[in-house]
PDB file of N, CA and C in Angstrom:
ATOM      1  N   UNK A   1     120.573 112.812  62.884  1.00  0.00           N
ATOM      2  CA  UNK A   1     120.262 113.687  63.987  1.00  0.00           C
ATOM      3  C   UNK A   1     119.538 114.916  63.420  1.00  0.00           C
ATOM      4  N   UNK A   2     118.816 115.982  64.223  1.00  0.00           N
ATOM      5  CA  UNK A   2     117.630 116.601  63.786  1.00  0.00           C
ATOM      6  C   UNK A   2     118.182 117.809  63.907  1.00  0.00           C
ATOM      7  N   UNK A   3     118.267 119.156  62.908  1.00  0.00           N
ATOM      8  CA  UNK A   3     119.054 119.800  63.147  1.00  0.00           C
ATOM      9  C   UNK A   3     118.356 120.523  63.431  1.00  0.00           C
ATOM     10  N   UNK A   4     116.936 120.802  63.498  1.00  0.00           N
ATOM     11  CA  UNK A   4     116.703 122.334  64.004  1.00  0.00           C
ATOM     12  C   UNK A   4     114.920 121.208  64.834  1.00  0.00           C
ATOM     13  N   UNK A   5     114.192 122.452  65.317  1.00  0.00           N
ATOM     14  CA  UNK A   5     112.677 121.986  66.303  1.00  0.00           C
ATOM     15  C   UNK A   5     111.647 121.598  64.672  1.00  0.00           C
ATOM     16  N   UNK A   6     111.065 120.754  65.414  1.00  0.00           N
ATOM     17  CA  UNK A   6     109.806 121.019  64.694  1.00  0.00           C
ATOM     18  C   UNK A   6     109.018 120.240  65.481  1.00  0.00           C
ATOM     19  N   UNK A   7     107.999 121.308  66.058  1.00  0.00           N
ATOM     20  CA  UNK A   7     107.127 121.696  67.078  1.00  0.00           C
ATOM     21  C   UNK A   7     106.015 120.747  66.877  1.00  0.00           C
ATOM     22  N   UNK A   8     105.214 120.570  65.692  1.00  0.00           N
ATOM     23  CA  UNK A   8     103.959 119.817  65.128  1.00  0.00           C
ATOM     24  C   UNK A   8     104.395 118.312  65.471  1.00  0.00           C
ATOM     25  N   UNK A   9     105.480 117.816  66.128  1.00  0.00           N
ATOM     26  CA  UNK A   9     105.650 116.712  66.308  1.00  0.00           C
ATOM     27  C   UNK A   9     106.053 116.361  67.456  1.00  0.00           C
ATOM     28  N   UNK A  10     106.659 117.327  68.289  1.00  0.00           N
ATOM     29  CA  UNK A  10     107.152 117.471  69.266  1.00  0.00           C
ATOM     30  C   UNK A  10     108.880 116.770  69.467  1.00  0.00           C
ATOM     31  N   UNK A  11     109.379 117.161  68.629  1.00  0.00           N
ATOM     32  CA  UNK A  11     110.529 116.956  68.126  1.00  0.00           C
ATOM     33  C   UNK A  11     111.573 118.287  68.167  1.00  0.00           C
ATOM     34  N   UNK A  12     112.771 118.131  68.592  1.00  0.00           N
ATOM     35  CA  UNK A  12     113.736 118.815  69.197  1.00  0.00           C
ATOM     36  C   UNK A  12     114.835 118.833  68.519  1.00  0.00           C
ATOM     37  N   UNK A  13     115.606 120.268  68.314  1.00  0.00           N
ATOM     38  CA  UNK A  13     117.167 119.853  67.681  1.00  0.00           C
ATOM     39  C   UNK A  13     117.914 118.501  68.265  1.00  0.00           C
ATOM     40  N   UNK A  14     118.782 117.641  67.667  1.00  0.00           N
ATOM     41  CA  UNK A  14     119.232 117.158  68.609  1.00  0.00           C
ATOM     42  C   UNK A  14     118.720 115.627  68.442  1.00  0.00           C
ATOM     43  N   UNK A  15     117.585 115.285  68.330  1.00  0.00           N
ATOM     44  CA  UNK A  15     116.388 113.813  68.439  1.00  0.00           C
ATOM     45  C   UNK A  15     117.066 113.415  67.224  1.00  0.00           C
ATOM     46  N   UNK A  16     117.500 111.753  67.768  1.00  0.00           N
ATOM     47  CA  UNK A  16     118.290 110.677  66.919  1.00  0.00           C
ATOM     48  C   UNK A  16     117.129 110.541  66.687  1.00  0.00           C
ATOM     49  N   UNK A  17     116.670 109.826  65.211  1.00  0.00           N
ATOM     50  CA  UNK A  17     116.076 109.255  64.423  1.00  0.00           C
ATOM     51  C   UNK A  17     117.126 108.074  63.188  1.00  0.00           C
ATOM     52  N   UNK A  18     115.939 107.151  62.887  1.00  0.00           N
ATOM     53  CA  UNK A  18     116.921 106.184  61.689  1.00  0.00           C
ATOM     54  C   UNK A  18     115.972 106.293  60.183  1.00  0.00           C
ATOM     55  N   UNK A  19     116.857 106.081  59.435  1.00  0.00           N
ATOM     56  CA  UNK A  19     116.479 106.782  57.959  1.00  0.00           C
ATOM     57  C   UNK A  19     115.607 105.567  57.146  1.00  0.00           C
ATOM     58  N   UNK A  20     114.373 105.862  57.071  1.00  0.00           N
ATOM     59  CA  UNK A  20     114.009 104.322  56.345  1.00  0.00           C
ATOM     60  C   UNK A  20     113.903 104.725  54.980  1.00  0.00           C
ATOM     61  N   UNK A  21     113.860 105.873  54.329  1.00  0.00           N
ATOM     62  CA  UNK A  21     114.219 105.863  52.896  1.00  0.00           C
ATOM     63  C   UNK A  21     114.728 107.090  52.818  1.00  0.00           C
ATOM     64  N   UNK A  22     114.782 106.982  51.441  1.00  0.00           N
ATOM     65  CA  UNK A  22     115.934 107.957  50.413  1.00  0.00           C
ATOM     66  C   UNK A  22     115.403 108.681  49.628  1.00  0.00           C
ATOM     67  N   UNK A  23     115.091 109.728  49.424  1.00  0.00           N
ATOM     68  CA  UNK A  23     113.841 110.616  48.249  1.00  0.00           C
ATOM     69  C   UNK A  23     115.251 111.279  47.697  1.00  0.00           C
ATOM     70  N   UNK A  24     114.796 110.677  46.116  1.00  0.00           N
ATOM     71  CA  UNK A  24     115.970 111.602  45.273  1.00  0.00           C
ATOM     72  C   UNK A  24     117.444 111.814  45.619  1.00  0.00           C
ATOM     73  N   UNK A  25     117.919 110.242  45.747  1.00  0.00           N
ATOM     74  CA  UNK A  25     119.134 110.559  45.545  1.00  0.00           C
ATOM     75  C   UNK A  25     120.008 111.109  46.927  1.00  0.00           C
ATOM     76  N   UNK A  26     119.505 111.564  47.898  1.00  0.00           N
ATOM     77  CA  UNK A  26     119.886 112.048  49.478  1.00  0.00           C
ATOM     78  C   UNK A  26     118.873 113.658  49.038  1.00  0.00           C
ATOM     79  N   UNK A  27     118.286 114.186  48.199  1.00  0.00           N
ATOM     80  CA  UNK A  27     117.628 115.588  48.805  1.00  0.00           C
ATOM     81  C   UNK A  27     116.969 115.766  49.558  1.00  0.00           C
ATOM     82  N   UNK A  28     116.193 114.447  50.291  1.00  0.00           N
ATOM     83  CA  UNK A  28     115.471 114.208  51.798  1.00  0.00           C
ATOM     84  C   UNK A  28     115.305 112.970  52.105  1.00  0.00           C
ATOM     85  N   UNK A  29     114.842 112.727  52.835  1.00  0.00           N
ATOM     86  CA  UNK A  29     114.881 111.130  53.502  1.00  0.00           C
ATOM     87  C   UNK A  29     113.468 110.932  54.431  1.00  0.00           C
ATOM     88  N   UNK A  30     112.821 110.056  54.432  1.00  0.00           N
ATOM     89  CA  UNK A  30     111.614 109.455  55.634  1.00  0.00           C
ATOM     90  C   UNK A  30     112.198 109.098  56.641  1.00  0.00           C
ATOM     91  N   UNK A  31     112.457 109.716  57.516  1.00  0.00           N
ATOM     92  CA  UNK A  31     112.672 109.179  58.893  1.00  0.00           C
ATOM     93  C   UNK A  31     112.255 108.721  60.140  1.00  0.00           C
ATOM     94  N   UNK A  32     112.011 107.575  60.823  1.00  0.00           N
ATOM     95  CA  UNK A  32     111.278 107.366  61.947  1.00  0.00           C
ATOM     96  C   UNK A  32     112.126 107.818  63.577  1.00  0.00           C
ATOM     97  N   UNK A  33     111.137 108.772  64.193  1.00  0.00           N
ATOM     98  CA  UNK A  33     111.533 108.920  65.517  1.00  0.00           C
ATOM     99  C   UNK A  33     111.097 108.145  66.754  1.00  0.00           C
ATOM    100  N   UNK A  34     111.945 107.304  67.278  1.00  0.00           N
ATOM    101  CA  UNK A  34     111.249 106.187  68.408  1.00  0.00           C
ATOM    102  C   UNK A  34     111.345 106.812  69.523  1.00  0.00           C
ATOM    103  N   UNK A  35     110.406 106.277  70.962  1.00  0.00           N
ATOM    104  CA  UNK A  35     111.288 106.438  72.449  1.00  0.00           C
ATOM    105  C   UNK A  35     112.194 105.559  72.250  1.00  0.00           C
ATOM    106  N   UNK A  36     113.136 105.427  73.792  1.00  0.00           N
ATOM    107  CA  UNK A  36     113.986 104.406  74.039  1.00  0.00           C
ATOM    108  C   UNK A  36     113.411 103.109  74.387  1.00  0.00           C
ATOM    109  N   UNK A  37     111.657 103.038  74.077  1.00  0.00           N
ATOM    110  CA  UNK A  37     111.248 102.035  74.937  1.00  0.00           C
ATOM    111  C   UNK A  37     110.670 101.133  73.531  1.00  0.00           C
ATOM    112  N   UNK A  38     110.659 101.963  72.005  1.00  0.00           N
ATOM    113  CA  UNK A  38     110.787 101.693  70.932  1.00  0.00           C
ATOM    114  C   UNK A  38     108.961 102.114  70.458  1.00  0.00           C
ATOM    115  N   UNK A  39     108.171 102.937  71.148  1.00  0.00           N
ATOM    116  CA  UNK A  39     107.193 103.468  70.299  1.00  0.00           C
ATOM    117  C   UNK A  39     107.595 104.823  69.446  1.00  0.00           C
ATOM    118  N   UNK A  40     106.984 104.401  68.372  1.00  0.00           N
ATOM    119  CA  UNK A  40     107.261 105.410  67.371  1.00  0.00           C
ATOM    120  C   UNK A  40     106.224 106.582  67.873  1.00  0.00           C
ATOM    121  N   UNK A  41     107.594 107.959  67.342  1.00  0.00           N
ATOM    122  CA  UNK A  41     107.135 109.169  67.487  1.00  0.00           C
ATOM    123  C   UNK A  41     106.231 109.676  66.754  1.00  0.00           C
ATOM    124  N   UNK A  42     107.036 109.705  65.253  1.00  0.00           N
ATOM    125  CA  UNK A  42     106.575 110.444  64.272  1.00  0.00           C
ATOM    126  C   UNK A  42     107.566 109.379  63.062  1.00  0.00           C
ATOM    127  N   UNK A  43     106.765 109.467  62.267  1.00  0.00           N
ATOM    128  CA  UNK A  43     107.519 109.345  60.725  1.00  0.00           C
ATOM    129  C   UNK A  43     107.596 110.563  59.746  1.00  0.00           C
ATOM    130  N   UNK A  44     108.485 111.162  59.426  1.00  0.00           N
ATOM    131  CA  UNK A  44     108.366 112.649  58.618  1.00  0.00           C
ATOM    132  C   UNK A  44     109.406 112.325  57.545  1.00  0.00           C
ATOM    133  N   UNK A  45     109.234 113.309  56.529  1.00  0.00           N
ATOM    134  CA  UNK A  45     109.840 113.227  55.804  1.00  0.00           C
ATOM    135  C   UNK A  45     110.676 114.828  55.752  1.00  0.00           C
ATOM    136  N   UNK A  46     112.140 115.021  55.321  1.00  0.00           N
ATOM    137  CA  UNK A  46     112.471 115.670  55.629  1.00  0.00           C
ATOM    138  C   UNK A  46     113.249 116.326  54.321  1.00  0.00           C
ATOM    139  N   UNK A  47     113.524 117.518  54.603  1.00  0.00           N
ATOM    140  CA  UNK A  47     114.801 117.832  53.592  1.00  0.00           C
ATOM    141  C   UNK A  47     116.106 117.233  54.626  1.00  0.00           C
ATOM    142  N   UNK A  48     117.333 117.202  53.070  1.00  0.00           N
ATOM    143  CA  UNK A  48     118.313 116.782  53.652  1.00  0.00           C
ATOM    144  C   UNK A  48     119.130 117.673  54.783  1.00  0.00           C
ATOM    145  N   UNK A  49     118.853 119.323  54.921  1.00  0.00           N
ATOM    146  CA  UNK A  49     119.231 120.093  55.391  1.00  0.00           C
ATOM    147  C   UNK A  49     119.020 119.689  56.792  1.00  0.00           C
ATOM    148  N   UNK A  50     117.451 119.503  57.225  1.00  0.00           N
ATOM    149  CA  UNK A  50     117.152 119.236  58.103  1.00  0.00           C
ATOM    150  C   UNK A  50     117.632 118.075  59.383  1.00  0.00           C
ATOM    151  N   UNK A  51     118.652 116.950  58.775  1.00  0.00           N
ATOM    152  CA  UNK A  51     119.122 116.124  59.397  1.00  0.00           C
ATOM    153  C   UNK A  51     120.616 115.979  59.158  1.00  0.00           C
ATOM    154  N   UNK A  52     121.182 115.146  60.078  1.00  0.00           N
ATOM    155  CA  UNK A  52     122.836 114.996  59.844  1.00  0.00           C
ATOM    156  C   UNK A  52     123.113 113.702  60.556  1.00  0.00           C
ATOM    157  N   UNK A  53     124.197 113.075  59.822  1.00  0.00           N
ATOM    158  CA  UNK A  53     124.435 112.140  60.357  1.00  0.00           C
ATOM    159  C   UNK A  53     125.026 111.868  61.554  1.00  0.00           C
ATOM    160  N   UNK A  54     125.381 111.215  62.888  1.00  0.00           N
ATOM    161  CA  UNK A  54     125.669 111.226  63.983  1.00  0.00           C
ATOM    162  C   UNK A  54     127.391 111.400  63.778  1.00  0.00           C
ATOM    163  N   UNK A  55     128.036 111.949  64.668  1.00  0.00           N
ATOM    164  CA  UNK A  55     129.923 111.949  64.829  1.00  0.00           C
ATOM    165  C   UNK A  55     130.290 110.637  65.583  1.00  0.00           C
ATOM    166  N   UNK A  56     131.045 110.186  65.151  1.00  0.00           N
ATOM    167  CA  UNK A  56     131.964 109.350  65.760  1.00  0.00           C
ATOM    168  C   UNK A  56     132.375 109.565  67.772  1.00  0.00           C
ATOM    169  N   UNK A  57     132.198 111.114  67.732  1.00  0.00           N
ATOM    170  CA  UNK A  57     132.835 111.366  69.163  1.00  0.00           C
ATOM    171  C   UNK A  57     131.220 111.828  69.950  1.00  0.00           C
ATOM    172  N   UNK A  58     130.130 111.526  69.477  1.00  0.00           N
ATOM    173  CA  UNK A  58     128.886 111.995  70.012  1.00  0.00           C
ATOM    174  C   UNK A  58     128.455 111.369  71.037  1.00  0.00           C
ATOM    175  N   UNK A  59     127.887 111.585  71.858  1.00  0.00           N
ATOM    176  CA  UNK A  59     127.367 110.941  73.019  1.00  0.00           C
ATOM    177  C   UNK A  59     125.307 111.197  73.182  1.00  0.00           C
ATOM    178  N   UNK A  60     124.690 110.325  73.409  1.00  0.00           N
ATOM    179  CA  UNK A  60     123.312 110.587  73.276  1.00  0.00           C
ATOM    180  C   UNK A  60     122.741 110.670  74.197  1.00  0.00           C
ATOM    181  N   UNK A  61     121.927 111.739  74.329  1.00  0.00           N
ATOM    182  CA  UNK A  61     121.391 112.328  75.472  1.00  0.00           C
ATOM    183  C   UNK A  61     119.932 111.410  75.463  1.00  0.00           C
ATOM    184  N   UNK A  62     118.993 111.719  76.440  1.00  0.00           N
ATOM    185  CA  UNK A  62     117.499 111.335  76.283  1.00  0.00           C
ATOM    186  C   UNK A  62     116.472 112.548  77.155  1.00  0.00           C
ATOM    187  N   UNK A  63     114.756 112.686  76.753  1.00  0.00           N
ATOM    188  CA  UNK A  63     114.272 113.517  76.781  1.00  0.00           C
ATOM    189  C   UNK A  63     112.997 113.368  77.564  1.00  0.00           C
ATOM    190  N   UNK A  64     112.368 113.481  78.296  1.00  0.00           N
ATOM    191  CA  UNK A  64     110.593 113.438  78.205  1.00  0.00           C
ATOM    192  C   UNK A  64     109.701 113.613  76.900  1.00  0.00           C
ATOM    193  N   UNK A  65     109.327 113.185  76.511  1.00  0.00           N
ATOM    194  CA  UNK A  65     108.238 113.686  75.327  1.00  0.00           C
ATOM    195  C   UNK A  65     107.051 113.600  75.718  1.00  0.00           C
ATOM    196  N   UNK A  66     106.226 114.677  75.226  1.00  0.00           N
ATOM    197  CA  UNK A  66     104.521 114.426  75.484  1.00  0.00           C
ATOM    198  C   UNK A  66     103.967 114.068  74.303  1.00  0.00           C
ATOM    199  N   UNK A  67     103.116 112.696  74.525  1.00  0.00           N
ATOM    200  CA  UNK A  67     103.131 111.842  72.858  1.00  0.00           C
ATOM    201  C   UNK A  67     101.531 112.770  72.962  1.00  0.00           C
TER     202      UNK A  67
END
């Protein structure tokens, strides 16, 4: 999950993404952001700060995006 905006993508605190790699060990990761309808958003690469893994008690919201 995305912990803070980043605007250049149109990406929101909050936006589930899934991790397709591992840079160094966990210090960042490539992540792809889909719709629910499965077109990809963005692929970015991130620091690890920047993402977190989902809770057990989380529930997932959904958004409009302007691609």
């Amino acid at each position: 999950m995305l912990t803070s905006d980043i605007p250049e993508y149109s990406l929101e605190e909050g936006d589930t993404s899934t991790v397709v790699l591992v840079h160094q060990g966990g210090k960042g990761y490539e992540v792809e952001f889909v719709t629910l309808d499965g077109e990809t958003v963005a692929i970015v690469s991130l620091y690890s700060i920047q993402v977190r893994p989902i809770g057990r008690r989380e529930i997932a919201r959904s958004r409009l995006i302007n691609l």
